[in-house]
N, C-alpha and C. Protein backbone atom coordinates (compact mmCIF):
# COMPACT_ATOMS: atom_id res chain seq x y z
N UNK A 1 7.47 13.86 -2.37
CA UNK A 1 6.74 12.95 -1.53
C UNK A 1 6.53 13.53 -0.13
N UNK A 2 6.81 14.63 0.55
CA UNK A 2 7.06 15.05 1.15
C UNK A 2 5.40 15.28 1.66
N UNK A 3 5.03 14.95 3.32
CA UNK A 3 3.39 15.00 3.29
C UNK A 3 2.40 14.71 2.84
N UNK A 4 2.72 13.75 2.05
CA UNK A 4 1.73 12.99 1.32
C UNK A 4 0.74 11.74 1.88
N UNK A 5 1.42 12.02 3.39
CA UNK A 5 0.58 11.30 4.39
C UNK A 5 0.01 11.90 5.59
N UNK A 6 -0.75 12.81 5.10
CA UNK A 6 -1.60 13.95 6.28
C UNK A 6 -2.42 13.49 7.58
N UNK A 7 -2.95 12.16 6.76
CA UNK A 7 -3.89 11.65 8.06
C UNK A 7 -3.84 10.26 7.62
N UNK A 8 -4.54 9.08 8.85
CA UNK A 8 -5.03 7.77 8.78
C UNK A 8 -6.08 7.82 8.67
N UNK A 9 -6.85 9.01 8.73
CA UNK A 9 -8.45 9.09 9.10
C UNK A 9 -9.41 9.69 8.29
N UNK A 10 -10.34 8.24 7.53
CA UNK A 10 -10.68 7.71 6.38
C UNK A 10 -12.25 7.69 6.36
N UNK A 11 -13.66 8.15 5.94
CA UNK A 11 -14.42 8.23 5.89
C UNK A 11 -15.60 6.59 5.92
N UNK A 12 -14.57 5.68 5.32
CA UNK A 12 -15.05 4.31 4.88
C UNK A 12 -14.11 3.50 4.78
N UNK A 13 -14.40 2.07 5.20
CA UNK A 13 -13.75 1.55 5.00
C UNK A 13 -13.00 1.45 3.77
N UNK A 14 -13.78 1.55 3.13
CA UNK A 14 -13.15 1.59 1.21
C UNK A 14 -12.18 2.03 1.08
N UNK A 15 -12.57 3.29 1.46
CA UNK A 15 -11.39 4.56 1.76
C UNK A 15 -10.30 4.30 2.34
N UNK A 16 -10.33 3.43 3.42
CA UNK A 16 -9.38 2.92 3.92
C UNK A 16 -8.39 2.05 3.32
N UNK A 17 -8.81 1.44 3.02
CA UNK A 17 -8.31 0.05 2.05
C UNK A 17 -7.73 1.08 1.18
N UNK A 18 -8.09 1.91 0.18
CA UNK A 18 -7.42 2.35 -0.83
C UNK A 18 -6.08 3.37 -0.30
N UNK A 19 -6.58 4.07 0.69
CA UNK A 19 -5.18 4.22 1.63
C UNK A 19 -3.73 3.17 1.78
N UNK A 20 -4.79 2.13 2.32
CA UNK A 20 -3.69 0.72 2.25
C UNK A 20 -3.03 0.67 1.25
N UNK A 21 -3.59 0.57 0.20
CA UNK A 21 -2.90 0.07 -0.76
C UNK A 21 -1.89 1.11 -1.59
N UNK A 22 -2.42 2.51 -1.25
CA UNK A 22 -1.45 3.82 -1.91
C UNK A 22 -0.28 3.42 -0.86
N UNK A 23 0.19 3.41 0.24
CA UNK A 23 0.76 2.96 1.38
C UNK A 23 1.70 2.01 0.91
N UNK A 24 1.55 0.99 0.65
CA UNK A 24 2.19 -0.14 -0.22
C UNK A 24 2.74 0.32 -1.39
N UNK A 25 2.28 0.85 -2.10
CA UNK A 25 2.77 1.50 -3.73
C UNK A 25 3.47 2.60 -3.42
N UNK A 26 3.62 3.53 -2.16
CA UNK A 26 4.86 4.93 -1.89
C UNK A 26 5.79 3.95 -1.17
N UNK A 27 5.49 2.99 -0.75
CA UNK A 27 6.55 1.89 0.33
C UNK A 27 7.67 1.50 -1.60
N UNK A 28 6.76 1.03 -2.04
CA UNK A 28 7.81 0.19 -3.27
C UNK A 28 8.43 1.44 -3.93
N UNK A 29 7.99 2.38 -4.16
CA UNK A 29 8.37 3.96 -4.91
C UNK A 29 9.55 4.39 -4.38
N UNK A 30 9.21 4.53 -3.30
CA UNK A 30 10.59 5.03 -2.24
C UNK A 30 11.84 4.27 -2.05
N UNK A 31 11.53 2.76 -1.74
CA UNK A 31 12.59 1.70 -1.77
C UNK A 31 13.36 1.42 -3.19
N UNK A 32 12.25 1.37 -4.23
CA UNK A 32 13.14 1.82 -5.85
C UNK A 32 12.87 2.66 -6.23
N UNK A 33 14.07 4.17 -6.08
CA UNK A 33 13.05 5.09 -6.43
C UNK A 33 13.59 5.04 -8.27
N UNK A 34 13.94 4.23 -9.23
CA UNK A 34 14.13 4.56 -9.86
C UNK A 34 13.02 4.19 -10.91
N UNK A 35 12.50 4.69 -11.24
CA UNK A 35 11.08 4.18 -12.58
C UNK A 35 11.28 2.79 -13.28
N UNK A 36 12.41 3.41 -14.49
CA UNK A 36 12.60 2.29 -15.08
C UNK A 36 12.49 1.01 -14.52
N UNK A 37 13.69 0.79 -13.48
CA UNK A 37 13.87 -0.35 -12.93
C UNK A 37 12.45 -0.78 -12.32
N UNK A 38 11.97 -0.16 -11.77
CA UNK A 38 10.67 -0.61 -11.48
C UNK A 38 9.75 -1.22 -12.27
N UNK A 39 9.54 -0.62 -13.18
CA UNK A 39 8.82 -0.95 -14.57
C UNK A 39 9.07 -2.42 -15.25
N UNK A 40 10.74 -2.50 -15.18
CA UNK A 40 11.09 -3.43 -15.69
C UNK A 40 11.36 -5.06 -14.53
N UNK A 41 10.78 -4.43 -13.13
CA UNK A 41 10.91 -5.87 -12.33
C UNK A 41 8.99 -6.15 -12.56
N UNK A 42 8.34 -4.99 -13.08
CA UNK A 42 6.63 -5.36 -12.72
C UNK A 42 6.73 -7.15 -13.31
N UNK A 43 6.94 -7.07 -14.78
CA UNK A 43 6.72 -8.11 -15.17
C UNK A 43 7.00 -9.90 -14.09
N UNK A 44 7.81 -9.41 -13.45
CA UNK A 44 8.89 -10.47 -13.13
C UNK A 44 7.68 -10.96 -11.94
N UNK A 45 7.31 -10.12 -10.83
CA UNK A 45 6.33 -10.01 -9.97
C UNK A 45 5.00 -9.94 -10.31
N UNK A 46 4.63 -9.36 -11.08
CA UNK A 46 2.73 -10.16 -11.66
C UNK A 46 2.52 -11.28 -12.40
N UNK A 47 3.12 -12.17 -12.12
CA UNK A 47 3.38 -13.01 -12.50
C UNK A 47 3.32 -14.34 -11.62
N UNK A 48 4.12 -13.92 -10.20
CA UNK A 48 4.51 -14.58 -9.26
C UNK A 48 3.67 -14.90 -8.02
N UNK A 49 2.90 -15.89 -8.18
CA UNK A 49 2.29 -16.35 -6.89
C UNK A 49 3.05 -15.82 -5.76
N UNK A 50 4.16 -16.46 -5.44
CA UNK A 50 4.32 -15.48 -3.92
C UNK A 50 4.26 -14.53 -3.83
N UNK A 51 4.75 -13.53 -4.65
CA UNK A 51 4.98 -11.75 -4.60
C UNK A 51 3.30 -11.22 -4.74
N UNK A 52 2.36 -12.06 -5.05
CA UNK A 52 0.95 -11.31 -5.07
C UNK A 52 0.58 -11.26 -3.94
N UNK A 53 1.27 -13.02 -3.14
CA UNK A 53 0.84 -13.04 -1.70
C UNK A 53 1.25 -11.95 -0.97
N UNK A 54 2.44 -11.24 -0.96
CA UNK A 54 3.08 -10.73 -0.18
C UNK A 54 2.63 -9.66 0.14
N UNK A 55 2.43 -8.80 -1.24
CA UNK A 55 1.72 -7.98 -1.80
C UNK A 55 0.23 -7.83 -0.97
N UNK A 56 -0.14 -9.09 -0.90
CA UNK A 56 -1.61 -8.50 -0.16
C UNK A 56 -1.48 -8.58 1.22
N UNK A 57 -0.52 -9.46 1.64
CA UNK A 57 -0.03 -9.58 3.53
C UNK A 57 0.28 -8.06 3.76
N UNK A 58 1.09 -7.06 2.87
CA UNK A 58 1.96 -6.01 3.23
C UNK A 58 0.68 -4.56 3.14
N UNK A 59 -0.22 -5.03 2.34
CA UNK A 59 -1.57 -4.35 2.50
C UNK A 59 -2.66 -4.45 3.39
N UNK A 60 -2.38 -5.63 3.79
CA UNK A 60 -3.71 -5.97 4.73
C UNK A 60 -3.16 -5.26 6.27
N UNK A 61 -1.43 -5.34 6.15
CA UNK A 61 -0.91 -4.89 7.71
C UNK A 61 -1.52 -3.24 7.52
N UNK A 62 -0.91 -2.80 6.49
CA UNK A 62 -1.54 -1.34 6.53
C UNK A 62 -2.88 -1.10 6.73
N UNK A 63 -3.91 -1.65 6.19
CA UNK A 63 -5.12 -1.67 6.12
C UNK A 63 -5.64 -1.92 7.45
N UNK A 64 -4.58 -2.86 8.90
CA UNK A 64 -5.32 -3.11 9.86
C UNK A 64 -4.49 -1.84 10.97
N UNK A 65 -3.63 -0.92 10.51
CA UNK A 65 -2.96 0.19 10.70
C UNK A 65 -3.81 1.01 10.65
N UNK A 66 -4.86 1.14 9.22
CA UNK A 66 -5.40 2.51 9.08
C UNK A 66 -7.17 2.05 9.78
N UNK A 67 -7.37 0.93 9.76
CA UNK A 67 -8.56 0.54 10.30
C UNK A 67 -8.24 0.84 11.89
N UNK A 68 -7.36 0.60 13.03
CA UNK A 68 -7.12 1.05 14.10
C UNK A 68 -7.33 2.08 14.36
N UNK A 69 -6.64 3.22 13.15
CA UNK A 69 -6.88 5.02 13.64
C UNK A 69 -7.95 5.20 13.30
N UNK A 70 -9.00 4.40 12.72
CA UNK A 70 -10.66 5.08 12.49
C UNK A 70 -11.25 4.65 13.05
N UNK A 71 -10.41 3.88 14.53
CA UNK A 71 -11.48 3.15 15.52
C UNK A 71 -12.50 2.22 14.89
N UNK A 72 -11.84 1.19 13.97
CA UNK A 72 -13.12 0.28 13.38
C UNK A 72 -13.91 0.92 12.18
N UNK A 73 -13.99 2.61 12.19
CA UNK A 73 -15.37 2.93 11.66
C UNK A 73 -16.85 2.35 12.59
N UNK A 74 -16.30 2.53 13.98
CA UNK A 74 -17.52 2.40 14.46
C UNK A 74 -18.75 3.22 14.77
């Protein structure tokens, strides 16, 4: 995992967003780094109204992280 975050600075918003959301998915990777277990809480959490919410609160912070370093895309 090492550098797998070179830049914030994203061609499109799209681009951005999908940043966000890789961001969120090395955040959960790293905190469990163990597969299985991971695998085996997915079920428990797609499932779960709050954890989708959370899920998109913990993306949208990144997303207004990586939207800051591209100056808007203005």
């Amino acid at each position: 995992m090492d550098n797998w975050l070179s830049t914030l600075i994203t061609a499109t918003p799209t681009d951005g967003y999908n940043l966000a959301v890789k961001m969120s998915r090395v955040a959960v990777k790293l905190t469990q780094g163990d597969a299985a277990i991971r695998d085996k809480l997915r079920p428990d959490y797609a499932e779960n109204a709050d954890s989708l919410i959370a899920v998109s609160q913990v993306v949208a912070t990144h997303f207004a992280t990586v939207a800051a370093a591209n100056g808007y895309w203005k």
